[in-house]
N, C-alpha and C. Protein backbone atom coordinates (compact mmCIF):
# COMPACT_ATOMS: atom_id res chain seq x y z
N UNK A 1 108.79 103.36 89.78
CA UNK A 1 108.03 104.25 90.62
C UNK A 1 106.76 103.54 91.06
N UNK A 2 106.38 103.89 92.41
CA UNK A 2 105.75 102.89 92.49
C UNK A 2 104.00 104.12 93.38
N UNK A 3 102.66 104.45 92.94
CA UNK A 3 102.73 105.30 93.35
C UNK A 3 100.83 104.47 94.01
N UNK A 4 100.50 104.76 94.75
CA UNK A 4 99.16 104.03 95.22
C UNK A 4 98.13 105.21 95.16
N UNK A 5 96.84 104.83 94.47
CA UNK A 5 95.66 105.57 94.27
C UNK A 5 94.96 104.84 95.45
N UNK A 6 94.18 105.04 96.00
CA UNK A 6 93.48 105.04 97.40
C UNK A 6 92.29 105.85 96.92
N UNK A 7 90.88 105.08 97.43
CA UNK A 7 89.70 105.85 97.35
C UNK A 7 88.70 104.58 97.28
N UNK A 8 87.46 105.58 97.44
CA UNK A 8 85.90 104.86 97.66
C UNK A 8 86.08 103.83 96.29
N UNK A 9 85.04 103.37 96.21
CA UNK A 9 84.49 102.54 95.27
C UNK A 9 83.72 103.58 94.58
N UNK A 10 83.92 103.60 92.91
CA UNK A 10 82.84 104.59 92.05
C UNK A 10 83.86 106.17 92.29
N UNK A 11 85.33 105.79 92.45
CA UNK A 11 85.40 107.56 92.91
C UNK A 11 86.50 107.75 92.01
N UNK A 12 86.78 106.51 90.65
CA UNK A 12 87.36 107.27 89.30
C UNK A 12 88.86 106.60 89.43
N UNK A 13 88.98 105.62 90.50
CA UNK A 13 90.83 105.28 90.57
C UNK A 13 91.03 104.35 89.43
N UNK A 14 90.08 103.00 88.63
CA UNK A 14 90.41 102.83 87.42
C UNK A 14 90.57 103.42 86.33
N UNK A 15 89.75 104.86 86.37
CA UNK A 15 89.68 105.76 85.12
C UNK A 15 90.56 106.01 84.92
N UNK A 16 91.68 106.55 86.33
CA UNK A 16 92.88 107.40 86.79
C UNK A 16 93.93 106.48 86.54
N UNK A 17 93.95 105.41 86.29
CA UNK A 17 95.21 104.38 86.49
C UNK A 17 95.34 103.81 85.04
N UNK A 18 94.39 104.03 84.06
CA UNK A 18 93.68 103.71 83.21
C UNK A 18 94.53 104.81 81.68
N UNK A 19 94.60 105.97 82.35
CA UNK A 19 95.14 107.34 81.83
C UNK A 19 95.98 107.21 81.94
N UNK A 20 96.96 106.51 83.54
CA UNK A 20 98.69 106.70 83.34
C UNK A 20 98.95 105.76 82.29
N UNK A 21 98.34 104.27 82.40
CA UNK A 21 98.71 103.64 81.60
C UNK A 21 98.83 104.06 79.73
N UNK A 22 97.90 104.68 79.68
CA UNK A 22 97.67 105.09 78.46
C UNK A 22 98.72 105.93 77.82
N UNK A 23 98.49 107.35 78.95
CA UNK A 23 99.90 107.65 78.80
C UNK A 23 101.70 107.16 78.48
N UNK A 24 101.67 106.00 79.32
CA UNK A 24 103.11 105.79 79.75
C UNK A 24 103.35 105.01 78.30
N UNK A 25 101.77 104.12 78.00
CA UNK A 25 101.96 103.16 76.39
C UNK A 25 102.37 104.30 75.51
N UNK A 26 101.45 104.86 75.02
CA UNK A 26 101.58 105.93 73.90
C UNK A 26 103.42 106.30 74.18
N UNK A 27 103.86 106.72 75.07
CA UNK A 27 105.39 107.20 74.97
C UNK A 27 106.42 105.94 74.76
N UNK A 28 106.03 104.58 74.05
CA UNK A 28 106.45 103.67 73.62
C UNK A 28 107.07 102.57 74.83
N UNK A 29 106.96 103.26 76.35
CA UNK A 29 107.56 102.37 77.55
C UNK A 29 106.77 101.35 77.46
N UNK A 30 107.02 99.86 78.61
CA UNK A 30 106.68 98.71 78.80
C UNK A 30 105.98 99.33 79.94
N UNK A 31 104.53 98.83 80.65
CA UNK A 31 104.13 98.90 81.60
C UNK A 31 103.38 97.02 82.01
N UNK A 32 103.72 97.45 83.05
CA UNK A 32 103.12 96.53 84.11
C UNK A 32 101.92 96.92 85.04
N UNK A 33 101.03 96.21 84.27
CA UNK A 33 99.51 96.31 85.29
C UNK A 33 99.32 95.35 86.43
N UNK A 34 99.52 95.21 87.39
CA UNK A 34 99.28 94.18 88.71
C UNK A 34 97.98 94.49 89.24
N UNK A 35 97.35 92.87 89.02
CA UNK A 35 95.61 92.89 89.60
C UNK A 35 95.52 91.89 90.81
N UNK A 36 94.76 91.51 91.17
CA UNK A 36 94.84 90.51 91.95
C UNK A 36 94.14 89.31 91.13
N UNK A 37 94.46 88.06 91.00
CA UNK A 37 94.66 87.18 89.96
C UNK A 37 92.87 87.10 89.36
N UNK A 38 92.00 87.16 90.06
CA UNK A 38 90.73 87.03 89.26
C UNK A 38 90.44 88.14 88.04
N UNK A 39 90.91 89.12 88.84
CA UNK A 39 90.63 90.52 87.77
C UNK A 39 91.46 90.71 86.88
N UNK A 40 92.55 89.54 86.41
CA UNK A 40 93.61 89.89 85.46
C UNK A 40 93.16 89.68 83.89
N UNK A 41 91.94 88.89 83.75
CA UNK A 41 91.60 88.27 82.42
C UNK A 41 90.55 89.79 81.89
N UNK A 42 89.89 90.27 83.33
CA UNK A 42 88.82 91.21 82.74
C UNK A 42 89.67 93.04 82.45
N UNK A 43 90.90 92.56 83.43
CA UNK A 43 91.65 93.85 82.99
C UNK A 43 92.18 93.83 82.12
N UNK A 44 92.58 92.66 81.52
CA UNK A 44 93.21 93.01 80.03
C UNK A 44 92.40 92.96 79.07
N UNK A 45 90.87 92.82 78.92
CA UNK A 45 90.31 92.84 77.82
C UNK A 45 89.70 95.05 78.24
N UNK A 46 89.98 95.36 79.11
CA UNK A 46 89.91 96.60 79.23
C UNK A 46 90.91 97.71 78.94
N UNK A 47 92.23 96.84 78.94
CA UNK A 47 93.64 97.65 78.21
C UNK A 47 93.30 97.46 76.71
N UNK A 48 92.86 96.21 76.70
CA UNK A 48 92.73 96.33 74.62
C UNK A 48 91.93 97.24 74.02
N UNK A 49 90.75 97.61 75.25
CA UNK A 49 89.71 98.51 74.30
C UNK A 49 89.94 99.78 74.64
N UNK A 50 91.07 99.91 75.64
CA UNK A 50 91.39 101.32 75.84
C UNK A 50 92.90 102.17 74.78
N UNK A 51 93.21 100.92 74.51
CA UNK A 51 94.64 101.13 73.86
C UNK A 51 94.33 100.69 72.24
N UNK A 52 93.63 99.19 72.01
CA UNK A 52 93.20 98.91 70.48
C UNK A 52 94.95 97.65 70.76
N UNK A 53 94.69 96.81 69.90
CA UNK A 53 95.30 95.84 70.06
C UNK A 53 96.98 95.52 70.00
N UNK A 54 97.57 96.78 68.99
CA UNK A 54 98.87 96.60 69.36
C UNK A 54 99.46 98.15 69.73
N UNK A 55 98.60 98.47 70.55
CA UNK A 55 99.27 99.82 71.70
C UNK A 55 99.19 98.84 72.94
N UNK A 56 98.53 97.37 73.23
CA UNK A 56 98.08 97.23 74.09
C UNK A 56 99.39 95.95 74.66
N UNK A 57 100.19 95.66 73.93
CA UNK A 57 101.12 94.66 73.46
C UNK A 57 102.15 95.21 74.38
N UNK A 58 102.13 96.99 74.79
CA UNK A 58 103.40 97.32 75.51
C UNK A 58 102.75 97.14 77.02
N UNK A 59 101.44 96.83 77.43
CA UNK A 59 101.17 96.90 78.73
C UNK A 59 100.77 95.41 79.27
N UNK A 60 101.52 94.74 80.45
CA UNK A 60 101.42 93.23 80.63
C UNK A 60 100.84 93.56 81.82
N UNK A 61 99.53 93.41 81.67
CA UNK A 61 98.47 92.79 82.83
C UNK A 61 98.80 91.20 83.17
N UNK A 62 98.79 91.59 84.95
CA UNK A 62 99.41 90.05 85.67
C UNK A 62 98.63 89.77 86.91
N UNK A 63 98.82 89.02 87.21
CA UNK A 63 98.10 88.88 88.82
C UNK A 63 99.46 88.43 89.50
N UNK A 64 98.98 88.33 90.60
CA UNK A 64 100.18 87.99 91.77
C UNK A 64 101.23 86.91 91.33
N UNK A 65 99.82 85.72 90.91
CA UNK A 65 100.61 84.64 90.93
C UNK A 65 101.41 84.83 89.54
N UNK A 66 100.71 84.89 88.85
CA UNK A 66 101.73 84.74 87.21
C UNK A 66 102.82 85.51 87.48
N UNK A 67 102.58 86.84 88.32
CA UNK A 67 103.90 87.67 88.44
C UNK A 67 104.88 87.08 89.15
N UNK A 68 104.32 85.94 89.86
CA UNK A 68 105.58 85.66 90.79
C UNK A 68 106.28 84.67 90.21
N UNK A 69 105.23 83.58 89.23
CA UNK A 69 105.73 82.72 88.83
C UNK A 69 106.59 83.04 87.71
N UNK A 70 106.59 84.25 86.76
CA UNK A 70 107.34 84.98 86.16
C UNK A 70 108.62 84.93 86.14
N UNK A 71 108.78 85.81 87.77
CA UNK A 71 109.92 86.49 88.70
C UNK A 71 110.90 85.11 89.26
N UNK A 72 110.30 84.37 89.75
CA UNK A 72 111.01 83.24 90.32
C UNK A 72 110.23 81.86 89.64
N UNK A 73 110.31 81.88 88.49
CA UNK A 73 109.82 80.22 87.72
C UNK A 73 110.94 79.59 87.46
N UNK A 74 112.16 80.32 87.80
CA UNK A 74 113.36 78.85 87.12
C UNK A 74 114.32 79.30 88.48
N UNK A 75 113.18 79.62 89.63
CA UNK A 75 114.49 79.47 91.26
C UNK A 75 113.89 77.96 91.81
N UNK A 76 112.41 78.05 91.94
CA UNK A 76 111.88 76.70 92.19
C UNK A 76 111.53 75.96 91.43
N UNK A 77 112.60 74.64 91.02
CA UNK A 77 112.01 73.56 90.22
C UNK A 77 111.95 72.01 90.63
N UNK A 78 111.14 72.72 91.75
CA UNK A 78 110.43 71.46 91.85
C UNK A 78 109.08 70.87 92.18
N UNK A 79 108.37 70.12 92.41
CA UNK A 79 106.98 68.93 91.41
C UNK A 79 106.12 69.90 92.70
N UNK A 80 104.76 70.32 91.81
CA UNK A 80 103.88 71.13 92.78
C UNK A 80 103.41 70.30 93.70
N UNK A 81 102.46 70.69 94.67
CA UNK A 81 102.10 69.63 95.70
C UNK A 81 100.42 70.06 95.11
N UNK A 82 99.97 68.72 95.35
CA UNK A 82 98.72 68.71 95.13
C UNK A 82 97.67 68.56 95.89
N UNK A 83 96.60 68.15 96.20
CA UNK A 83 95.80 68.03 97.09
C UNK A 83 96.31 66.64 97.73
N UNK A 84 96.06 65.54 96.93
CA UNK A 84 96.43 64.35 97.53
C UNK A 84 97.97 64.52 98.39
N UNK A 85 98.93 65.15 98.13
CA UNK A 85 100.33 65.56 98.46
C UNK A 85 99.35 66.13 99.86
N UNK A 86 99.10 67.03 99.69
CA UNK A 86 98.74 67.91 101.15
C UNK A 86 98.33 66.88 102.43
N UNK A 87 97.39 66.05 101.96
CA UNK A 87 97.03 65.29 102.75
C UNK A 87 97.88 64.04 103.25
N UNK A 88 98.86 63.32 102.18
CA UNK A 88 99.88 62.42 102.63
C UNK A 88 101.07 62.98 103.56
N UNK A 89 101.27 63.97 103.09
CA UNK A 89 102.54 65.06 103.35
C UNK A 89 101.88 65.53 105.40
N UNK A 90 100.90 65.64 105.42
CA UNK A 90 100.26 66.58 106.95
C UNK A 90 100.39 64.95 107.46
N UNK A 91 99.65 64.29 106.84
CA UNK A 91 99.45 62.56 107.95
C UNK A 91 100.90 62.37 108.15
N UNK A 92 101.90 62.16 107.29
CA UNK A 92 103.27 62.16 107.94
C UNK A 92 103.69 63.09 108.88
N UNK A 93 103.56 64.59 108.72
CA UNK A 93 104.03 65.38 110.05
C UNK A 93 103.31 65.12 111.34
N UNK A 94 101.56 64.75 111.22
CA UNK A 94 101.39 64.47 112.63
C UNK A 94 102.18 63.43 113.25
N UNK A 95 101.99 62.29 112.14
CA UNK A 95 102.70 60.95 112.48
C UNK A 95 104.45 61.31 113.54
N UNK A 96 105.02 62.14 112.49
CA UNK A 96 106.43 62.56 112.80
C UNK A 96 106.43 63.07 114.63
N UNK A 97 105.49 63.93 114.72
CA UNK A 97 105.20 65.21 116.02
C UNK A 97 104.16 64.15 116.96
N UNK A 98 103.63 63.16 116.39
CA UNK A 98 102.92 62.90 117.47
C UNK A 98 103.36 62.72 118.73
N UNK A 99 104.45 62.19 119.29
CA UNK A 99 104.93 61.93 120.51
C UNK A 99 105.48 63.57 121.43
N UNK A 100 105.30 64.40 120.41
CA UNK A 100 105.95 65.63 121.29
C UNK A 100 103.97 66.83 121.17
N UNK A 101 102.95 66.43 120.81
CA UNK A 101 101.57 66.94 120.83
C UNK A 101 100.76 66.45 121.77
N UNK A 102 100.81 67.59 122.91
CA UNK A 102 99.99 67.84 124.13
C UNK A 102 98.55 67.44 123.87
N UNK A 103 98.10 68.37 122.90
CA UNK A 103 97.02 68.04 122.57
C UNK A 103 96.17 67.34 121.66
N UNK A 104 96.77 67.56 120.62
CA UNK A 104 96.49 66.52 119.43
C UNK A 104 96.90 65.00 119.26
N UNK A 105 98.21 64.87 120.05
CA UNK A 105 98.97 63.83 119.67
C UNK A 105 98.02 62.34 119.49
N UNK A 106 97.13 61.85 120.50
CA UNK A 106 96.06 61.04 120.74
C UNK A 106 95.13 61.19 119.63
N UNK A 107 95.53 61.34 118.76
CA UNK A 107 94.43 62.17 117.77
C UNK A 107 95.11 62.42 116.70
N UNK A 108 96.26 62.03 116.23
CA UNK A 108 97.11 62.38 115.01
C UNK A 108 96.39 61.54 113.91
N UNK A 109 96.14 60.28 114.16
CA UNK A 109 95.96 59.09 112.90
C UNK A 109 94.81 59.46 112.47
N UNK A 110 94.23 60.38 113.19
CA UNK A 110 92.70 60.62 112.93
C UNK A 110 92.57 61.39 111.22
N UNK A 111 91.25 61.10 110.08
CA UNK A 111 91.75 61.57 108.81
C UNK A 111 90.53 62.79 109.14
N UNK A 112 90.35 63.31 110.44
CA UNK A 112 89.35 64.33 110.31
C UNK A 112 90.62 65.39 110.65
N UNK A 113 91.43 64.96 112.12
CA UNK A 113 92.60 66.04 112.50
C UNK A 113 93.73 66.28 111.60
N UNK A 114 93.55 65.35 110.15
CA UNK A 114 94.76 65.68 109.13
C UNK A 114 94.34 66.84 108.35
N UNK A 115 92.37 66.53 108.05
CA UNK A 115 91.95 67.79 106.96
C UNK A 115 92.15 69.20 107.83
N UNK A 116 91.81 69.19 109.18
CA UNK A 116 91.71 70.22 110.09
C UNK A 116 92.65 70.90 110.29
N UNK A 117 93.76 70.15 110.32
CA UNK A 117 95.31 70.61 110.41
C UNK A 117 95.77 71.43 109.16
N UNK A 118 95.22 70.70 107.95
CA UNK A 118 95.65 71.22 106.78
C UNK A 118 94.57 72.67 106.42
N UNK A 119 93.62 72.75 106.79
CA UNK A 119 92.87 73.85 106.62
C UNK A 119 93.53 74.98 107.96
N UNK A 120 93.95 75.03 108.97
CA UNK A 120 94.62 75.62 109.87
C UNK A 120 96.02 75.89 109.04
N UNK A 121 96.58 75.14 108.90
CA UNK A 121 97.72 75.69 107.79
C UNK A 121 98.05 76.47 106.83
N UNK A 122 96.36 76.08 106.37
CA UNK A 122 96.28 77.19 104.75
C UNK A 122 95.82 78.69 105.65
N UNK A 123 95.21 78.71 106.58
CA UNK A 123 94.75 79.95 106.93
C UNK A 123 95.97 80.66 107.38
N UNK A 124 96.86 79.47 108.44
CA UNK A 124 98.15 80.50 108.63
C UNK A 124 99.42 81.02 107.44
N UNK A 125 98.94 80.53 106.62
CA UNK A 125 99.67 80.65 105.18
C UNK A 125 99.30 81.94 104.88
N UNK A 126 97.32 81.83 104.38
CA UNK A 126 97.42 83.18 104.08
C UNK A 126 97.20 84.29 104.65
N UNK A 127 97.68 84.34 105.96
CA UNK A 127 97.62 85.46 106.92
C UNK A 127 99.47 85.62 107.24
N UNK A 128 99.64 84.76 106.45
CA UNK A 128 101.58 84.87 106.42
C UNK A 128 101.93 84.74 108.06
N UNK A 129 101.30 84.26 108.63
CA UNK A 129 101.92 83.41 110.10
C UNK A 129 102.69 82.54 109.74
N UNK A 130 104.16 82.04 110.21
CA UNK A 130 105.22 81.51 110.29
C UNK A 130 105.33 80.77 111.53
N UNK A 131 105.18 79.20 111.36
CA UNK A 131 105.24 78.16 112.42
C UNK A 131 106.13 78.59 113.90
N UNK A 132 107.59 79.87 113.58
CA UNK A 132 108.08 80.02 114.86
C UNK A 132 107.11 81.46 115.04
N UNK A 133 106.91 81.99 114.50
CA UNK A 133 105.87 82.97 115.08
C UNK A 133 104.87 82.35 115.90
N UNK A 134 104.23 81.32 115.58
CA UNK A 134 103.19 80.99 116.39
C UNK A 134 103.83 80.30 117.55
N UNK A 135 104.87 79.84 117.95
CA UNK A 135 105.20 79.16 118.76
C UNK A 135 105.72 80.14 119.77
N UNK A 136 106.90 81.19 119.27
CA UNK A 136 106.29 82.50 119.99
C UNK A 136 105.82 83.69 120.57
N UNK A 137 104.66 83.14 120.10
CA UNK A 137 103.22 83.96 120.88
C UNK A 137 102.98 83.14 122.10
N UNK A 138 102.98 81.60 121.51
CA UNK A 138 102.46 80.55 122.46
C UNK A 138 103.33 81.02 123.33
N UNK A 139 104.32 80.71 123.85
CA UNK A 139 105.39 80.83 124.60
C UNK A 139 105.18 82.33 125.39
N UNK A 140 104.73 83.21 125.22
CA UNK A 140 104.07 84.63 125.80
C UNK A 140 102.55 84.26 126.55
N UNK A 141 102.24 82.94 126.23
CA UNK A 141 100.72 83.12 127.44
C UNK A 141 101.19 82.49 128.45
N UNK A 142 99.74 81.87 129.22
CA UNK A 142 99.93 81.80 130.13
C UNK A 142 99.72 79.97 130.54
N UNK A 143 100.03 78.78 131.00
CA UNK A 143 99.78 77.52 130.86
C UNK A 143 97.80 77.16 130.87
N UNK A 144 98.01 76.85 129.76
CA UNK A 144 96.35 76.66 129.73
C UNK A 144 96.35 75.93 128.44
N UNK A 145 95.41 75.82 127.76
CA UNK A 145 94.54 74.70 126.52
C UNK A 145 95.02 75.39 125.28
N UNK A 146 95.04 77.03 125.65
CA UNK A 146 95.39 77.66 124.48
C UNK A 146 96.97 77.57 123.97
N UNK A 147 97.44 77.92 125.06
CA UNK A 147 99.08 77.57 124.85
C UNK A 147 99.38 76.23 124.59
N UNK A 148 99.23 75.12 124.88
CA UNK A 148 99.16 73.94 124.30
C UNK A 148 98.88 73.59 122.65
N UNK A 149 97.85 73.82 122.46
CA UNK A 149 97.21 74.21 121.06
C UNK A 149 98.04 74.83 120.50
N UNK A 150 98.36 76.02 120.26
CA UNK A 150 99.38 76.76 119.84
C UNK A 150 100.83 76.03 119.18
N UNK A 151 101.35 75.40 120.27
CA UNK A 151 102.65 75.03 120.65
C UNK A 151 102.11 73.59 119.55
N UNK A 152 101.45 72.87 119.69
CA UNK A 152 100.80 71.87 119.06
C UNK A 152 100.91 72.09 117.39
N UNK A 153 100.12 73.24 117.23
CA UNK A 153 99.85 73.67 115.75
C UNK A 153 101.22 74.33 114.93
N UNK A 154 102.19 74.88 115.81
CA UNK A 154 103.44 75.26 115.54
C UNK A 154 104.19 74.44 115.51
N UNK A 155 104.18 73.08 115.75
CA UNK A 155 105.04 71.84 115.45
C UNK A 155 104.78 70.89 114.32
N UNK A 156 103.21 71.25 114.12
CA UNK A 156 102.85 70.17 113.13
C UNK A 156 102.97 70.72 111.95
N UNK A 157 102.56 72.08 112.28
CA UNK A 157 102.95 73.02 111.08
C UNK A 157 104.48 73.44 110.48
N UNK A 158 105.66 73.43 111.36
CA UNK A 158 106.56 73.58 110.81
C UNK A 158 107.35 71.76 110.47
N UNK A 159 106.82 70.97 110.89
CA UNK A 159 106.94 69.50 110.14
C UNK A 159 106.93 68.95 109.09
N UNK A 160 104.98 69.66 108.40
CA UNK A 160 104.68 70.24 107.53
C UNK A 160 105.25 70.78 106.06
N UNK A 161 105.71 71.62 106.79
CA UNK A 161 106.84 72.59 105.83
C UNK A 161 107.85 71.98 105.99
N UNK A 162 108.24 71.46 106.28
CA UNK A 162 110.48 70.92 106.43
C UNK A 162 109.54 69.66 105.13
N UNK A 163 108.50 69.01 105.41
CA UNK A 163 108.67 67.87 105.01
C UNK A 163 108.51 68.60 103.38
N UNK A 164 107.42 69.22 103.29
CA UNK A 164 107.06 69.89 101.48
C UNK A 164 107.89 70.51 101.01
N UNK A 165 109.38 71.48 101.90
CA UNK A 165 110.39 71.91 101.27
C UNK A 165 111.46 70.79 100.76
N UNK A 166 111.62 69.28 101.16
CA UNK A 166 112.38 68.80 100.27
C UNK A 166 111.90 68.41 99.28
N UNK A 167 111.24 68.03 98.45
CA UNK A 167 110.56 67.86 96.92
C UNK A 167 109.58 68.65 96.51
N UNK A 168 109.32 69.44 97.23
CA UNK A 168 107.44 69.86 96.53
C UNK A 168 107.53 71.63 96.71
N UNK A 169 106.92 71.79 95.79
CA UNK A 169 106.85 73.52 95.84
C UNK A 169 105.10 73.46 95.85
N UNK A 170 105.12 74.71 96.61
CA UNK A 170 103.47 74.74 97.09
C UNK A 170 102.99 75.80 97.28
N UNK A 171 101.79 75.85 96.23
CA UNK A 171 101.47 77.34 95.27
C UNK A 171 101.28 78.42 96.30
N UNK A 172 100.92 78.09 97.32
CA UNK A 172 100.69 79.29 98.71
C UNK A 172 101.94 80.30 98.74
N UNK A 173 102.89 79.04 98.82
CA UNK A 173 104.12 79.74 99.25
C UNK A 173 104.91 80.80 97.90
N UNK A 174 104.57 80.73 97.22
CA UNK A 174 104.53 81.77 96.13
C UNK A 174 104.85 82.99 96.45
N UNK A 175 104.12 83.40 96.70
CA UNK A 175 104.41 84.96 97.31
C UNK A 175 105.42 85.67 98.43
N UNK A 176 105.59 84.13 99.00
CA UNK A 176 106.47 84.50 99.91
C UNK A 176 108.28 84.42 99.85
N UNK A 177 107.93 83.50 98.77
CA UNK A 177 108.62 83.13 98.16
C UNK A 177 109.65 84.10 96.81
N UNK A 178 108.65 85.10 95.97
CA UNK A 178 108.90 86.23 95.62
C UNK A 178 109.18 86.85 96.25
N UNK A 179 108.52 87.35 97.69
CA UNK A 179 109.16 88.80 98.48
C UNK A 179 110.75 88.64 98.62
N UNK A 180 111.44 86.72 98.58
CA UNK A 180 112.52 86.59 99.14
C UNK A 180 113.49 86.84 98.06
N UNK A 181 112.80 86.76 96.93
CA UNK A 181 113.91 87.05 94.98
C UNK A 181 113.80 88.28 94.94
N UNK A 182 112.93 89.10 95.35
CA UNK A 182 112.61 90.41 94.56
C UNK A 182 113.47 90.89 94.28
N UNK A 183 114.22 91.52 95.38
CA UNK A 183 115.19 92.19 95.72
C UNK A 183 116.42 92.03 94.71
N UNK A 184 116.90 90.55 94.84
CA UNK A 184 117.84 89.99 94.13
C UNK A 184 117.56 90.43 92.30
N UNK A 185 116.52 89.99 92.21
CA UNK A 185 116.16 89.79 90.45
C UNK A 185 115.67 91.47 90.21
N UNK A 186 116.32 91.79 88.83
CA UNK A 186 115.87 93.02 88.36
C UNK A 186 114.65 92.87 87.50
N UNK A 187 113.65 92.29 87.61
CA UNK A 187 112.48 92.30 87.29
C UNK A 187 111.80 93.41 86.35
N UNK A 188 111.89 94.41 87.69
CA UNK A 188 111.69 95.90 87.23
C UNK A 188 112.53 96.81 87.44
N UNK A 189 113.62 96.92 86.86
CA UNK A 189 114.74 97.12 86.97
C UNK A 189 114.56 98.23 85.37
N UNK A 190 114.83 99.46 85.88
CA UNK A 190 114.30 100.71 85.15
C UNK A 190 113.07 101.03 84.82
């Protein structure tokens, strides 16, 4: 069951979420607390003092990521990508795309348009934009600097990705990556 508390700040939805949990422990069920990953260390030292230490054993406070890495830790096994990876991995896709980049292409070898590229990437990551999504939108304007750009950033970006999906798993993609197991894996399954 899945049920969303909604409200101000100060207007009682931890108190309230705080009580089901309490509830659902005490009747001996497993619960699952989902935080968003910073608040997972300070929410579970708030289940212990609300529950006492082994009422608190039936409720698993998680954040996104641990939950996902949980859910799908033995679908992807393979070597994380790291910073240095990010940056070897993008200089090869411009390298790859340079001859088909309107705008960038003159400008691929450059190690300022590799960090730039890679920070444009992470933003379309976490706004869950998808390299053919952006390509089209591009493809819906009108011929100008912007559509170029676009069409540009949607090539280098899905290069990008083809190149980090054969060896490298890459912590962004996590989540997106879960939405695609969920379904499949009984996780929470009763």
């Amino acid at each position: 069951m899945l049920k969303l508390v909604p409200g101000r700040i100060n207007s009682g939805k931890t108190t309230y979420i705080q009580q089901i949990i309490k509830e659902l422990a005490e009747t001996g069920r497993k619960v699952y607390m989902i935080v968003p990953d910073q608040f997972s260390f300070e929410s579970e030292k708030q289940i212990i003092a609300l529950l006492g230490e082994k009422r608190a054993m039936q409720v698993e406070v998680s954040g996104f990521t641990r939950l996902a890495q949980n859910i799908i830790g033995n679908v992807r096994v393979s070597r994380r990508l790291d910073e240095a990876g990010k940056v070897a991995l993008m200089s090869l896709a411009l390298e790859e795309t340079q001859d088909k980049l309107s705008v960038y292409g003159r400008f691929a070898k450059s190690t300022g348009v590799v960090s730039e590229m890679l920070k444009v990437h992470d933003e379309l990551k976490h706004c869950a934009i998808k390299p053919q999504e952006l390509e089209a939108t591009a493809q819906k304007l009108p011929d100008g600097m912007l559509r170029k750009k676009l069409i540009d950033l949607s090539l280098v970006s899905s290069a990008f990705e083809a190149l980090t999906a054969q060896r490298f798993s890459d912590d962004r993609d996590m989540l997106s990556v879960l939405t695609e197991h969920l379904y499949d894996n009984r996780f929470f399954g009763g």
